[in-house]
N, C-alpha and C. Protein backbone atom coordinates (compact mmCIF):
# COMPACT_ATOMS: atom_id res chain seq x y z
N UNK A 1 0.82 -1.20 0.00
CA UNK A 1 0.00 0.00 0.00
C UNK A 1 0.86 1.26 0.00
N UNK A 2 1.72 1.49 0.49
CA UNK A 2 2.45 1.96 1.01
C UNK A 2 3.54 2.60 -0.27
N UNK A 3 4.03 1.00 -0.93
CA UNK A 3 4.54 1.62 -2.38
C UNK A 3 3.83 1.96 -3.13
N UNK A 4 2.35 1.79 -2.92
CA UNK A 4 1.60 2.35 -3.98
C UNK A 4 1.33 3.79 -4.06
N UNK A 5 1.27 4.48 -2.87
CA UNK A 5 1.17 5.79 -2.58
C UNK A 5 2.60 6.69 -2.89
N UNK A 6 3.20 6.07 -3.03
CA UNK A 6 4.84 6.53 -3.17
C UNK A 6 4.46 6.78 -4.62
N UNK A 7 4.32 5.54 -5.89
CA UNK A 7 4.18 5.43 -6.79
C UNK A 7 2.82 6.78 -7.73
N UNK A 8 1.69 6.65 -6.24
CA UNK A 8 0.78 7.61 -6.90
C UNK A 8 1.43 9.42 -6.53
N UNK A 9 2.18 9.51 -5.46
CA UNK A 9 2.57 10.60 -5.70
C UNK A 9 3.56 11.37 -6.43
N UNK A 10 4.89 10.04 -6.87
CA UNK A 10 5.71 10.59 -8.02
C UNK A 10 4.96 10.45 -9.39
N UNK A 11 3.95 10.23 -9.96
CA UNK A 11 2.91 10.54 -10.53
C UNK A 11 2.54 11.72 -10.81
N UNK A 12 1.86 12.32 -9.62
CA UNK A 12 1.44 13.32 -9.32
C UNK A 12 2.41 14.38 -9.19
N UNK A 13 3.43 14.50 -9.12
CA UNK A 13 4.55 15.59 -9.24
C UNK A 13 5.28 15.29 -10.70
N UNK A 14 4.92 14.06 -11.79
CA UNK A 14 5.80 13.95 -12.79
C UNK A 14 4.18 15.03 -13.57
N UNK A 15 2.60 14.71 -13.39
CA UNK A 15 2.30 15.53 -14.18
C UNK A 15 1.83 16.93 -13.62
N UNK A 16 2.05 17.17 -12.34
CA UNK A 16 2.32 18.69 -12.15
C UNK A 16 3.40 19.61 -12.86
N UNK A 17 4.57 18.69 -12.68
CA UNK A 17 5.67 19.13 -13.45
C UNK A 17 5.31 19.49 -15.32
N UNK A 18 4.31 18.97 -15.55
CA UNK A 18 3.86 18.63 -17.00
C UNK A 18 2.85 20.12 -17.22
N UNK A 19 2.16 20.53 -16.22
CA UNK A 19 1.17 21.09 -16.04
C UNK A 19 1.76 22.58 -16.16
N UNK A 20 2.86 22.92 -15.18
CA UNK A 20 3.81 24.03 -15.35
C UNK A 20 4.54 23.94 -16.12
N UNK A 21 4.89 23.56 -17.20
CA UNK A 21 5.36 23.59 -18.84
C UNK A 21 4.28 23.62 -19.58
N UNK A 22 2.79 23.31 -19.51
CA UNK A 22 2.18 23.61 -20.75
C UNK A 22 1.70 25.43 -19.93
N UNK A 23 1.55 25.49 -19.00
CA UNK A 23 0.87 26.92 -18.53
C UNK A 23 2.17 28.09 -18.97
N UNK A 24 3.33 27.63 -19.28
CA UNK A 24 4.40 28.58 -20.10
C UNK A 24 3.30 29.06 -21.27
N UNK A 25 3.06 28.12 -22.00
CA UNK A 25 2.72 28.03 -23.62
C UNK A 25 1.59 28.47 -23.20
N UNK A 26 0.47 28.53 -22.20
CA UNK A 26 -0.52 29.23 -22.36
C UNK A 26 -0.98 30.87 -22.51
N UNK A 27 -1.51 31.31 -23.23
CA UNK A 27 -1.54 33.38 -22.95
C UNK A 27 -2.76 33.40 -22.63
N UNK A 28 -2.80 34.09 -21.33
CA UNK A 28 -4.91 35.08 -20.86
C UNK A 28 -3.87 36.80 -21.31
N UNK A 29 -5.32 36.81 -21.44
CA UNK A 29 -5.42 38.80 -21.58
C UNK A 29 -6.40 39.29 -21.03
N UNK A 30 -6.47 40.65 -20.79
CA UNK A 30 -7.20 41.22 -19.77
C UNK A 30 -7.12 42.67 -20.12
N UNK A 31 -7.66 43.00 -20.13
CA UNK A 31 -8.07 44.73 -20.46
C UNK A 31 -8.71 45.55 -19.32
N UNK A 32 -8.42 47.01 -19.74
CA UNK A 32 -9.16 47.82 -18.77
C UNK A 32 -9.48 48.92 -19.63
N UNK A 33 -10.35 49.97 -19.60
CA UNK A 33 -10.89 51.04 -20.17
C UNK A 33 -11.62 50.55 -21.31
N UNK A 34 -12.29 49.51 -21.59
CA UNK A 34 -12.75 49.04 -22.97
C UNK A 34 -11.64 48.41 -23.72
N UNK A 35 -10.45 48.13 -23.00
CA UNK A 35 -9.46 47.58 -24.22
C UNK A 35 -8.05 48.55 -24.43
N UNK A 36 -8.35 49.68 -23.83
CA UNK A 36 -7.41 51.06 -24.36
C UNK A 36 -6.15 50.45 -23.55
N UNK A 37 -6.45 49.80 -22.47
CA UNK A 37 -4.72 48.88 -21.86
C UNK A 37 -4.99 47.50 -22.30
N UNK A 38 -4.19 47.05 -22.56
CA UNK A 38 -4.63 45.38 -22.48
C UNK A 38 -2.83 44.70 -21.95
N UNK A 39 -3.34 44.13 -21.27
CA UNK A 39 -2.03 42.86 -20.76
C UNK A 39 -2.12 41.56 -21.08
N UNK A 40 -1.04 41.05 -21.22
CA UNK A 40 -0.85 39.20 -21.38
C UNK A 40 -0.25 38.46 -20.83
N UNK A 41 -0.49 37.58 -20.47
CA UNK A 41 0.63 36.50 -19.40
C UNK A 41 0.78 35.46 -19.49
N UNK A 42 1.22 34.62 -19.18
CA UNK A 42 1.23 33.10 -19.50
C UNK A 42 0.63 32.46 -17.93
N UNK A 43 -0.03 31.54 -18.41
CA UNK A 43 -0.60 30.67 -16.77
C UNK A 43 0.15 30.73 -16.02
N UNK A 44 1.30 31.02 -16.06
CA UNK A 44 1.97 30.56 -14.65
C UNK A 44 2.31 32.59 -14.44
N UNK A 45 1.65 33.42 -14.47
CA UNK A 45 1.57 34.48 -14.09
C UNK A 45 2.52 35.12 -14.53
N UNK A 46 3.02 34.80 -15.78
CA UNK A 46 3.99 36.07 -16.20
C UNK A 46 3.72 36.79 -16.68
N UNK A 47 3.95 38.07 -17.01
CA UNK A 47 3.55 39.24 -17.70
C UNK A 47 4.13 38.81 -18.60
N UNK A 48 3.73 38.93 -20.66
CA UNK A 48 4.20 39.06 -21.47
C UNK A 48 4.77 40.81 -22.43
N UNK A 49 3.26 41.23 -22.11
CA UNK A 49 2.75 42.30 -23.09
C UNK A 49 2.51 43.52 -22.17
N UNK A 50 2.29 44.32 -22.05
CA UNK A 50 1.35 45.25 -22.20
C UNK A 50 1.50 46.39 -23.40
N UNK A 51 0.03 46.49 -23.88
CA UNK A 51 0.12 47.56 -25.10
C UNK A 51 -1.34 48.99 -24.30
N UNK A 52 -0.51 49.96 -24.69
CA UNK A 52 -1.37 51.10 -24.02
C UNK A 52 -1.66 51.99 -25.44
N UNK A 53 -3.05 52.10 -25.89
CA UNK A 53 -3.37 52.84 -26.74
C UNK A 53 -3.02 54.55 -26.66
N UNK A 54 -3.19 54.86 -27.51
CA UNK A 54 -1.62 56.43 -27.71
C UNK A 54 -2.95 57.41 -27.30
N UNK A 55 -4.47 57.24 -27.22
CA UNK A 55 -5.33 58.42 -27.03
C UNK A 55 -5.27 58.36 -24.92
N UNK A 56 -5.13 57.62 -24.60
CA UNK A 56 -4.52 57.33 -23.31
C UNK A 56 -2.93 58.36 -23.00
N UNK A 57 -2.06 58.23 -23.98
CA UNK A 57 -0.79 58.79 -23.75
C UNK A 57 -1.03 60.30 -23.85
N UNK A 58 -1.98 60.83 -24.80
CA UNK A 58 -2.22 61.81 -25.08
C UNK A 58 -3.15 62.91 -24.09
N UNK A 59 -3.53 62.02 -22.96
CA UNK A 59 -4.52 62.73 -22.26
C UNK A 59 -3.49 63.24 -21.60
N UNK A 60 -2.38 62.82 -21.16
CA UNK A 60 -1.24 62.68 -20.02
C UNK A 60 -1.67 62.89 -18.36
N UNK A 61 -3.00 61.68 -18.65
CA UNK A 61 -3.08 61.67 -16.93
C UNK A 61 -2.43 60.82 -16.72
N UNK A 62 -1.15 60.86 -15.78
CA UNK A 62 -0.63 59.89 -15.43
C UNK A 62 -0.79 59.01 -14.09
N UNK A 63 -1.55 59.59 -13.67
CA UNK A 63 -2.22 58.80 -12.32
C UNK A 63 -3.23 57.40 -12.87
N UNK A 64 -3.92 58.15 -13.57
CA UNK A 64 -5.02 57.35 -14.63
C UNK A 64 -4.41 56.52 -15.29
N UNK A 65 -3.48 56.89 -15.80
CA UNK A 65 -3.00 55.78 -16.81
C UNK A 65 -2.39 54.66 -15.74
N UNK A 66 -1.76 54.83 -14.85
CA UNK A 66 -0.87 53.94 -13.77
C UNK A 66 -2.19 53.35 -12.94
N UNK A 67 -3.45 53.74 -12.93
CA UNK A 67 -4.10 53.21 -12.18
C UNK A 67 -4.77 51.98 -13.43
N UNK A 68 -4.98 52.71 -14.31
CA UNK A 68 -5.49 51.38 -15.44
C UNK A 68 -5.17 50.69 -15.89
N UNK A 69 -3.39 50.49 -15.86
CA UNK A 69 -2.06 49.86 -15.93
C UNK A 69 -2.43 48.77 -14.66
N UNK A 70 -2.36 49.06 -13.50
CA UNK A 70 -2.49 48.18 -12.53
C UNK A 70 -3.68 47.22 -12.40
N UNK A 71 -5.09 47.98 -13.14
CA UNK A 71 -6.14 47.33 -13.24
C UNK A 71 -6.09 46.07 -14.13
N UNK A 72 -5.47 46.12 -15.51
CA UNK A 72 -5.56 45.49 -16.31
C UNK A 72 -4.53 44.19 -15.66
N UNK A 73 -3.40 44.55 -15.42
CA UNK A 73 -2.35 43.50 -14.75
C UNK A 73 -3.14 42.31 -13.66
N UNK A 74 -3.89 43.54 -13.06
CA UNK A 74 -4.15 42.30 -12.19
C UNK A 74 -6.07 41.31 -12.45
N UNK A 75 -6.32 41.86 -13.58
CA UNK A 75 -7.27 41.13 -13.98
C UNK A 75 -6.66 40.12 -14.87
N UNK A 76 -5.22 40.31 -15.91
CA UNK A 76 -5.09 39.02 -16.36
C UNK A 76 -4.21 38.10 -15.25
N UNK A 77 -3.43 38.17 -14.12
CA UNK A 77 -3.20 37.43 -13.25
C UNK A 77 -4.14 37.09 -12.89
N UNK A 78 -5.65 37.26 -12.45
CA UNK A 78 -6.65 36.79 -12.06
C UNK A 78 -6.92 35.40 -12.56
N UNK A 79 -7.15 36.06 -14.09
CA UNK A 79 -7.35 34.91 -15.00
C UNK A 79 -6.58 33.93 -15.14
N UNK A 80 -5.09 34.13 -14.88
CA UNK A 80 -3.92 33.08 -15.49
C UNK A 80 -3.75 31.99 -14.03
N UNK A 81 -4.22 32.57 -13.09
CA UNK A 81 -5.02 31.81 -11.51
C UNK A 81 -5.61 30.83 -11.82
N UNK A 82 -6.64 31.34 -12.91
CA UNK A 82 -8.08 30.70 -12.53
C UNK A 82 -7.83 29.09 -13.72
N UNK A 83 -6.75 29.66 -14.79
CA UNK A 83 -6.51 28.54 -15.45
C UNK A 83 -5.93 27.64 -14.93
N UNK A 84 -4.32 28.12 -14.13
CA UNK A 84 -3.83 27.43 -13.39
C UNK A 84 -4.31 26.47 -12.28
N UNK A 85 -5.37 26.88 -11.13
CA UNK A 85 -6.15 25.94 -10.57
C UNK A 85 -6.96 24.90 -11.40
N UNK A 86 -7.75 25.56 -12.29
CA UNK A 86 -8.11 24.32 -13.37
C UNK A 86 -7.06 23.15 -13.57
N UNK A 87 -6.29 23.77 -14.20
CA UNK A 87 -5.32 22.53 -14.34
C UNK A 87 -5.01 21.76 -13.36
N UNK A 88 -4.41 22.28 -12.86
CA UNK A 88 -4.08 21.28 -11.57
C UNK A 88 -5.30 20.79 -11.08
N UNK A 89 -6.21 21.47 -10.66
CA UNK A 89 -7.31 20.55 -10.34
C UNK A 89 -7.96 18.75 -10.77
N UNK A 90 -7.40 19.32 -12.76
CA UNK A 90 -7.69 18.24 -13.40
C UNK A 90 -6.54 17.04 -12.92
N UNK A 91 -5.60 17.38 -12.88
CA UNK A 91 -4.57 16.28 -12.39
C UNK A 91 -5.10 15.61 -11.43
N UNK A 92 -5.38 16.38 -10.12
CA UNK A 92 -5.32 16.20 -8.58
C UNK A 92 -6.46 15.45 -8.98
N UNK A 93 -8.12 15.70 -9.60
CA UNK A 93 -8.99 14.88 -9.73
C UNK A 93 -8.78 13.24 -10.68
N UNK A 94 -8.10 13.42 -11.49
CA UNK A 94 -7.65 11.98 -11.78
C UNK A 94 -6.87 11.29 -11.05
N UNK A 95 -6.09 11.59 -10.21
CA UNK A 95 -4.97 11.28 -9.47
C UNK A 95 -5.59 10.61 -8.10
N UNK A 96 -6.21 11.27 -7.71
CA UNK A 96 -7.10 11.54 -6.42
C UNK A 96 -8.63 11.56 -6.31
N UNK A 97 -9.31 10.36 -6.39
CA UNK A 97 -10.95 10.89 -6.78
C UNK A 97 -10.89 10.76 -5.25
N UNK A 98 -12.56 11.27 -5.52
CA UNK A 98 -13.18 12.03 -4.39
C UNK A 98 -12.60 13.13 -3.55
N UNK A 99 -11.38 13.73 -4.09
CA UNK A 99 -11.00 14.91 -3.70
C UNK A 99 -11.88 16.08 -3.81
């Protein structure tokens, strides 16, 4: 029993390990102002992108702009969360029923 649990948990860390290599290759995006910021990241929460539309640069609020900068960032980390638990979830539920 005993090796079997050994066996189900290097399992379980060979496809976690699997799980954080495909969430590289994954991109969420996330916007704020209708789109005028938008950010990108990969599942495992990296920032790729951000692109800030130039009628934004042109207002030169810069409080505004740094506040919609921060908005957008942390709505696609939200998202790149919400994939990431998915995933893993799916592992942990094959791995582990009735979890």
């Amino acid at each position: 029993m005993f090796g079997d649990m050994m066996g189900k948990l290097q399992e379980m860390k060979q496809k976690s390990e699997e799980v954080k290599n495909r969430l590289d290759t994954m991109s969420v995006e996330a916007d704020a102002e209708n789109g005028l910021i938008k950010v990108v990241c990969t599942g495992n929460r990296k920032i790729t992108s951000i692109t800030i539309d130039q009628s934004l640069m042109a207002d030169g609020d810069k409080e505004q702009l740094e506040d919609l900068t921060v908005l957008a960032i942390n709505r696609a980390l939200d998202k790149a969360e919400k994939v990431a638990e998915a995933e893993m979830a799916g592992i942990a539920k094959g791995m582990l029923p009735g979890m």
